[in-house]
Protein backbone atom coordinates (compact mmCIF):
# COMPACT_ATOMS: atom_id res chain seq x y z
CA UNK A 1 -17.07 -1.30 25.01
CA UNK A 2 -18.70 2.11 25.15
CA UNK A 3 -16.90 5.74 24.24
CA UNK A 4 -16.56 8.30 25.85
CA UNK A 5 -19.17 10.76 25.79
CA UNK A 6 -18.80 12.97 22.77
CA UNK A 7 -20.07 16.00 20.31
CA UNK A 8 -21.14 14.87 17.07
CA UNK A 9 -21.18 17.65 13.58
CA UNK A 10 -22.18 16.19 10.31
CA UNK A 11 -20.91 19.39 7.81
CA UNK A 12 -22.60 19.88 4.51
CA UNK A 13 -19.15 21.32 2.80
CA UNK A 14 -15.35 20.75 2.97
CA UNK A 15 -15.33 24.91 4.16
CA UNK A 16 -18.02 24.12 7.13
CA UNK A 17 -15.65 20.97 8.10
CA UNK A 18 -12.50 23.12 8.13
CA UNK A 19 -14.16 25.56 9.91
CA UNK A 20 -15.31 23.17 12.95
CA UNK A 21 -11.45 21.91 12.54
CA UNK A 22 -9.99 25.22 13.16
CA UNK A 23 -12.05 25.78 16.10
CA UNK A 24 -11.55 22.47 18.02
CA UNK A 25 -7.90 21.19 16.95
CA UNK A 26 -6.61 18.54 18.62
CA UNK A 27 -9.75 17.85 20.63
CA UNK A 28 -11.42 16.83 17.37
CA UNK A 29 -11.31 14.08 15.54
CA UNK A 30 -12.14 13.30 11.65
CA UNK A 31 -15.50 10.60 11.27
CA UNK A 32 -15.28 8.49 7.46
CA UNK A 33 -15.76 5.26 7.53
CA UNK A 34 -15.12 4.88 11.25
CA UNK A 35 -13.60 1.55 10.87
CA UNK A 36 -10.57 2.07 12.58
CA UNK A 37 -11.68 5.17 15.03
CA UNK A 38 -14.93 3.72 16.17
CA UNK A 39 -13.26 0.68 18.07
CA UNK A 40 -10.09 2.79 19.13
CA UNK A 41 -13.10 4.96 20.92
CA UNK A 42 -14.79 2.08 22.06
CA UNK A 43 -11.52 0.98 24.27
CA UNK A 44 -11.26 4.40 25.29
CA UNK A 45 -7.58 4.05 23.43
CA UNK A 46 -8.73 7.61 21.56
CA UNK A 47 -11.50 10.09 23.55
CA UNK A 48 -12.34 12.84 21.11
CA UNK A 49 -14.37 15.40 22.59
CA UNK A 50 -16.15 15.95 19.33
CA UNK A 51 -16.53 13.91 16.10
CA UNK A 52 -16.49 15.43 12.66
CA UNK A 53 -18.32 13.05 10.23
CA UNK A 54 -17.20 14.04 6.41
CA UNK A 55 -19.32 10.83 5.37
CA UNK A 56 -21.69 13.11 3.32
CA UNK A 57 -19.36 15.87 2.51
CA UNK A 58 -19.65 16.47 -1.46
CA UNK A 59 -16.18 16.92 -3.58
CA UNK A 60 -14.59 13.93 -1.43
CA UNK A 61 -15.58 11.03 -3.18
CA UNK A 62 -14.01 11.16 -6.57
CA UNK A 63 -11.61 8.65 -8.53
CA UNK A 64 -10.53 10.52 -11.78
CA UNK A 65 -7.16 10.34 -14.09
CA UNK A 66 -5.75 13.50 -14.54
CA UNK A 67 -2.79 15.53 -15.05
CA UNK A 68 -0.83 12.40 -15.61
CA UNK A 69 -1.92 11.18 -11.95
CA UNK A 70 -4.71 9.12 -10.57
CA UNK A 71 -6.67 11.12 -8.43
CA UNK A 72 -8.33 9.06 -5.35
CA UNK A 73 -11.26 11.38 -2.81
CA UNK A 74 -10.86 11.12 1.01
CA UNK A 75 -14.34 9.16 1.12
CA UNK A 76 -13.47 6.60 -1.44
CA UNK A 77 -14.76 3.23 -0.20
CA UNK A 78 -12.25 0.25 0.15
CA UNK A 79 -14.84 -1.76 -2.11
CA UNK A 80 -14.86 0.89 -5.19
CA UNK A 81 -11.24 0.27 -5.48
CA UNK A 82 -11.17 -3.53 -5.10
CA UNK A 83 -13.16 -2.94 -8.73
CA UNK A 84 -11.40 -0.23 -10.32
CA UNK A 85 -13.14 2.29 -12.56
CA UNK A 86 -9.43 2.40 -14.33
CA UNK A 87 -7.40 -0.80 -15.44
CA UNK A 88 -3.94 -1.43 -16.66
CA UNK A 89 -1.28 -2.14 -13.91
CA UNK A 90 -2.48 0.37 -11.68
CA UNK A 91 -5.85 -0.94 -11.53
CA UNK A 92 -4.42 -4.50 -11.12
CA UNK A 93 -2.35 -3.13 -8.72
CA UNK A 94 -4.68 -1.99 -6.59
CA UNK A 95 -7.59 -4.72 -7.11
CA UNK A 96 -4.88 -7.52 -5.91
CA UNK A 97 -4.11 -5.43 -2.89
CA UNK A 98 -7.74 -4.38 -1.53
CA UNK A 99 -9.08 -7.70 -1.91
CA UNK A 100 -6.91 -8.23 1.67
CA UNK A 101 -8.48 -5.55 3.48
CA UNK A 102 -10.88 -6.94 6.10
CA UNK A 103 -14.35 -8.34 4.79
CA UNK A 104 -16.42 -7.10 2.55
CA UNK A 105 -18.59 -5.13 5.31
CA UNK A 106 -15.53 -3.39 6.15
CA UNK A 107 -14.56 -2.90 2.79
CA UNK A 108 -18.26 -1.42 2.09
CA UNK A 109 -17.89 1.13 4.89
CA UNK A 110 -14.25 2.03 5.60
CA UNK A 111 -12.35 4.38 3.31
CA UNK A 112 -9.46 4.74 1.37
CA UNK A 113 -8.59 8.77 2.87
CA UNK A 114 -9.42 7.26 6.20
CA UNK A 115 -6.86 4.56 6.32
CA UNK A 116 -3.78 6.84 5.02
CA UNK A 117 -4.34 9.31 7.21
CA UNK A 118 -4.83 6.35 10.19
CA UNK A 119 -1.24 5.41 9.35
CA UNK A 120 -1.22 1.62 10.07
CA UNK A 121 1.97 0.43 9.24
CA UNK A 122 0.68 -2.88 7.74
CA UNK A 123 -2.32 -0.79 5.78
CA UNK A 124 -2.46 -1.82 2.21
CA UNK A 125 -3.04 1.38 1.24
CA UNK A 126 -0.09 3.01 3.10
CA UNK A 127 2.10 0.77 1.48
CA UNK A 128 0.63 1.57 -1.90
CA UNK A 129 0.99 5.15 -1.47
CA UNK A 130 4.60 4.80 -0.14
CA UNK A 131 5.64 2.41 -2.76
CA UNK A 132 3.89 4.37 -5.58
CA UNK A 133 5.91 8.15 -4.82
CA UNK A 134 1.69 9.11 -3.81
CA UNK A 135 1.23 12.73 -2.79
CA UNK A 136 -1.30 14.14 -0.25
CA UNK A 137 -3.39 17.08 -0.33
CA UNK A 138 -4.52 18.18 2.41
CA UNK A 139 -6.87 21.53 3.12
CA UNK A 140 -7.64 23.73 6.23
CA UNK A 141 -9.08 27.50 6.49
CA UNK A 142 -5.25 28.28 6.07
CA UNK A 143 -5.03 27.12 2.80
CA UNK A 144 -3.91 23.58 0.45
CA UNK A 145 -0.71 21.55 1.26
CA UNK A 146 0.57 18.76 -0.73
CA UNK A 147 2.64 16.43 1.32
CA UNK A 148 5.07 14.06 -0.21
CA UNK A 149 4.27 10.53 0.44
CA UNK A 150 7.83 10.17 2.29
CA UNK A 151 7.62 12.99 4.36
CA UNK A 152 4.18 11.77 5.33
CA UNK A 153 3.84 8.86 7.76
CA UNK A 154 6.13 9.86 11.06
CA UNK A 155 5.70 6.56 13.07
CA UNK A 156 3.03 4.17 14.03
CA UNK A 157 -0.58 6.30 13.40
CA UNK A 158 1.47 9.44 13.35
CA UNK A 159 1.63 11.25 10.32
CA UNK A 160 2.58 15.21 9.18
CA UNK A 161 -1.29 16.30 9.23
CA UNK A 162 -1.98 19.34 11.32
CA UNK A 163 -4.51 19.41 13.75
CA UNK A 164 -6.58 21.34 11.53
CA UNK A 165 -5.91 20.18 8.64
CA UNK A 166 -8.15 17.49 6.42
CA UNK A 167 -6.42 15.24 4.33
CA UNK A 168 -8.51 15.22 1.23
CA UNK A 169 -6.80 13.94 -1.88
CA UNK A 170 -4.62 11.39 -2.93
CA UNK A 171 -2.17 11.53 -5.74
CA UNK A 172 -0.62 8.54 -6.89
CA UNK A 173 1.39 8.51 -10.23
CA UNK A 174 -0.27 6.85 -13.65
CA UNK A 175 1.57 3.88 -14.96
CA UNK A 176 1.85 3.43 -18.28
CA UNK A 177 1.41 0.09 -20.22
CA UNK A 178 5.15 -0.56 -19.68
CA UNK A 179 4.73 -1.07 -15.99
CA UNK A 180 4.31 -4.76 -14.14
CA UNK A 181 2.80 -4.23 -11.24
CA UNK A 182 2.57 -7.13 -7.89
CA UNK A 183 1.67 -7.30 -4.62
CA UNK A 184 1.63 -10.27 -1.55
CA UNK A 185 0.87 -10.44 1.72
CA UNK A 186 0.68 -12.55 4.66
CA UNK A 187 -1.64 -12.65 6.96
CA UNK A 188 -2.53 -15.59 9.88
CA UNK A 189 -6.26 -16.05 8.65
CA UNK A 190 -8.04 -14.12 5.82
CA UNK A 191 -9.40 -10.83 6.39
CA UNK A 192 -7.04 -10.71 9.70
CA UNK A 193 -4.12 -8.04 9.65
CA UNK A 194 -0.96 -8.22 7.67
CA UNK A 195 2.02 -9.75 9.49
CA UNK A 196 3.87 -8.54 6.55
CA UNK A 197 3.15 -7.51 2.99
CA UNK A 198 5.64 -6.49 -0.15
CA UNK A 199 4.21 -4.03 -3.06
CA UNK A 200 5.99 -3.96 -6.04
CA UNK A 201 5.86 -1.51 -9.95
CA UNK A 202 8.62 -2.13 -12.46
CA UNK A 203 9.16 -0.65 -15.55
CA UNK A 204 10.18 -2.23 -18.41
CA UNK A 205 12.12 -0.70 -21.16
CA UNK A 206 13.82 -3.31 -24.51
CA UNK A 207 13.45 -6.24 -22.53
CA UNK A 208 15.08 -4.65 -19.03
CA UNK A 209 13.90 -3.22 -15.87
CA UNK A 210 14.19 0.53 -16.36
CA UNK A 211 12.72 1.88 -12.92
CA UNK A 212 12.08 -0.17 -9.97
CA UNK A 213 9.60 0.93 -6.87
CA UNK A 214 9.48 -1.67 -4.29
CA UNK A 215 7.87 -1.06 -0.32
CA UNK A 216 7.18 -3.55 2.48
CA UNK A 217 4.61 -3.14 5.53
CA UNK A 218 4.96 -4.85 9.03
CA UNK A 219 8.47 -4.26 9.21
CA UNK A 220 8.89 -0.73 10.92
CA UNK A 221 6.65 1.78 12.07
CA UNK A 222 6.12 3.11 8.51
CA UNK A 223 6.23 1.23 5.22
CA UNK A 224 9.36 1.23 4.08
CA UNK A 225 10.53 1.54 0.68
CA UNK A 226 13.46 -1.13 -0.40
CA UNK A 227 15.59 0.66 -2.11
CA UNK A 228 18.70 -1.69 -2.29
CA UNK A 229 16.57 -4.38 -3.75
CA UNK A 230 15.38 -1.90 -6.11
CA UNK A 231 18.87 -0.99 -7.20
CA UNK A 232 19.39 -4.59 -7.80
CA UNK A 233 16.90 -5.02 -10.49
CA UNK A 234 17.17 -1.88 -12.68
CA UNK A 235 19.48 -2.86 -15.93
CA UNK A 236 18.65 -6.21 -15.66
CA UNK A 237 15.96 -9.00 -17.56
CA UNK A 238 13.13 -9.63 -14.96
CA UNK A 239 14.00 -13.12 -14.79
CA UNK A 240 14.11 -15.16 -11.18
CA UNK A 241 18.32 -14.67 -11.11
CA UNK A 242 17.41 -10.75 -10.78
CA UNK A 243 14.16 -11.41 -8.82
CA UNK A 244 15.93 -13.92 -6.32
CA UNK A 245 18.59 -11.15 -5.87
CA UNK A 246 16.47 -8.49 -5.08
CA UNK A 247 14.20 -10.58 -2.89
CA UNK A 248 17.63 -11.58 -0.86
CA UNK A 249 18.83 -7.93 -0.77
CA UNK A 250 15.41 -6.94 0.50
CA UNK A 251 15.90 -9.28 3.62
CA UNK A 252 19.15 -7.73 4.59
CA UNK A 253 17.93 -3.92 4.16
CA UNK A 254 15.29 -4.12 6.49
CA UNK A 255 15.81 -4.27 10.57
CA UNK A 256 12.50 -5.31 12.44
CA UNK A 257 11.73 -5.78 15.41
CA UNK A 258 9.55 -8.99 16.86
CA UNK A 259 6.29 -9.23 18.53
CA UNK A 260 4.17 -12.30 19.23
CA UNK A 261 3.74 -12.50 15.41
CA UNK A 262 7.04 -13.37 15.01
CA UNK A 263 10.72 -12.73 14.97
CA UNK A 264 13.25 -10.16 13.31
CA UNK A 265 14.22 -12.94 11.02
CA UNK A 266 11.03 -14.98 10.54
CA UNK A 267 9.79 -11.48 9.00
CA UNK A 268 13.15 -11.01 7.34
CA UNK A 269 12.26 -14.16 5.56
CA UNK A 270 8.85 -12.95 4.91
CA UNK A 271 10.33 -10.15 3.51
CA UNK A 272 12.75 -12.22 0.76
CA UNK A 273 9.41 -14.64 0.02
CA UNK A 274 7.04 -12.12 -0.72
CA UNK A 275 9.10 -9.72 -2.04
CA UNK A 276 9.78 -12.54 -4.91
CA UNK A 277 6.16 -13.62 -5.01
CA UNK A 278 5.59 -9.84 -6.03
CA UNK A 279 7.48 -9.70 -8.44
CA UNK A 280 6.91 -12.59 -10.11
């Protein structure tokens, strides 16, 4: 239950931190929180051969609205967004889907940056960002990217980051007042893992669902957005004859595998109950 023995940089600036990434690569790894990399290192399942901590980098830490986007730092605890700064459906959105990250000493230390660029298919965050169109910046001494959210996550911890490249930014989309916004998971106990978990945003225009954005986790090694179930709500009253069709559809669009958490079908039946519980 020991790591690895291992070089440890604290830089002072995002430029001193892209610097140290340039010159290590792929034998460095990225310090935040350390919720997810500290006990990967501790079971020798990941042996960096030098940590970079960005805890007290400055610039990384902010929430702001702007541009018509919500702009969310790297170093943004799980906690601060649990309690919003910003309300509406986004800020419900995200308050009902933090409070089922860990416990709150996890939530205190690990970080919102840190667990999209970790890429855990049943992260609450990752399924945010896929089923809210999110865009990620990331930075190295070569210059800024902005990823799409879909061309983002590869497979299971994988995503599109370069080895010298910090992810930095997240970009998710403001919704207006005329969005509904849900979320569900399930989980064995509280505070343990997702077996699966549905995130949905629907906009509303005279009475009918104008734009639908629906995404599950635990099904694949991504979130994956459902877009057949969304196609079966838009033009339609959000009532529970549309809901109960999408939630159906939903079931039959996905293919998982099983694991000792379950079946294909006792998560496609997840799937269909918590994809209505969202939207409801």
């Amino acid at each position: 239950m020991k790591p690895p023995i291992f070089q440890y940089e604290r830089p002072g600036s995002v430029d001193e931190a892209l610097t140290l990434l340039a010159e290590h690569g792929d034998e460095a790894k990225v310090l935040s929180g350390g919720q997810s990399l500290v006990p990967m290192m501790n079971f020798r399942l990941a042996r960096p051969e030098i940590l970079i901590d960005i805890g007290q980098v400055a610039g990384l830490g902010q929430i702001e609205r702007r541009n018509g986007h919500l702009s969310i730092g790297a170093r943004v605890r799980h906690e601060e967004l649990v309690h919003p700064p910003f309300d509406g459906p986004l800020g419900a959105l995200f308050a009902s889907a933090g409070r089922h990250i860990g416990h709150l000493p996890i939530r205190l230390r690990g970080t919102f940056g840190g667990s999209i660029a970790h890429a855990d298919p049943v992260s609450e965050w990752c399924l945010l960002a896929t089923a809210l169109e999110a865009e990620i910046v990331v930075r190295s001494v070569r210059g800024e990217r902005i990823i799409a959210i879909a061309d983002f996550f590869e497979m299971t911890f994988t995503t599109s980051i370069a080895d010298d490249e910090l992810l930095t930014e997240v970009r998710v989309p403001w919704l207006g007042d005329d969005w509904v916004t849900g979320f569900s998971e399930f989980s064995r106990r509280v505070g343990d893992f997702a077996v699966v978990a549905v995130a949905s945003a629907v906009r509303l225009e005279d009475g009918r669902v104008a734009e639908a954005r629906i995404a599950a986790g635990g099904v694949a090694g991504t979130p994956v957005r459902l877009s057949l179930a969304e196609a079966k709500l838009v033009g339609r009253e959000l009532n529970a004859a549309a809901i109960g069709d999408a939630a159906a559809t939903a079931a039959e669009e996905i293919n998982p595998s099983g694991d000792l958490h379950g079946s294909p079908q006792y998560r496609r039946d997840l799937v269909q109950a918590l994809t209505r519980r969202a939207l409801r």
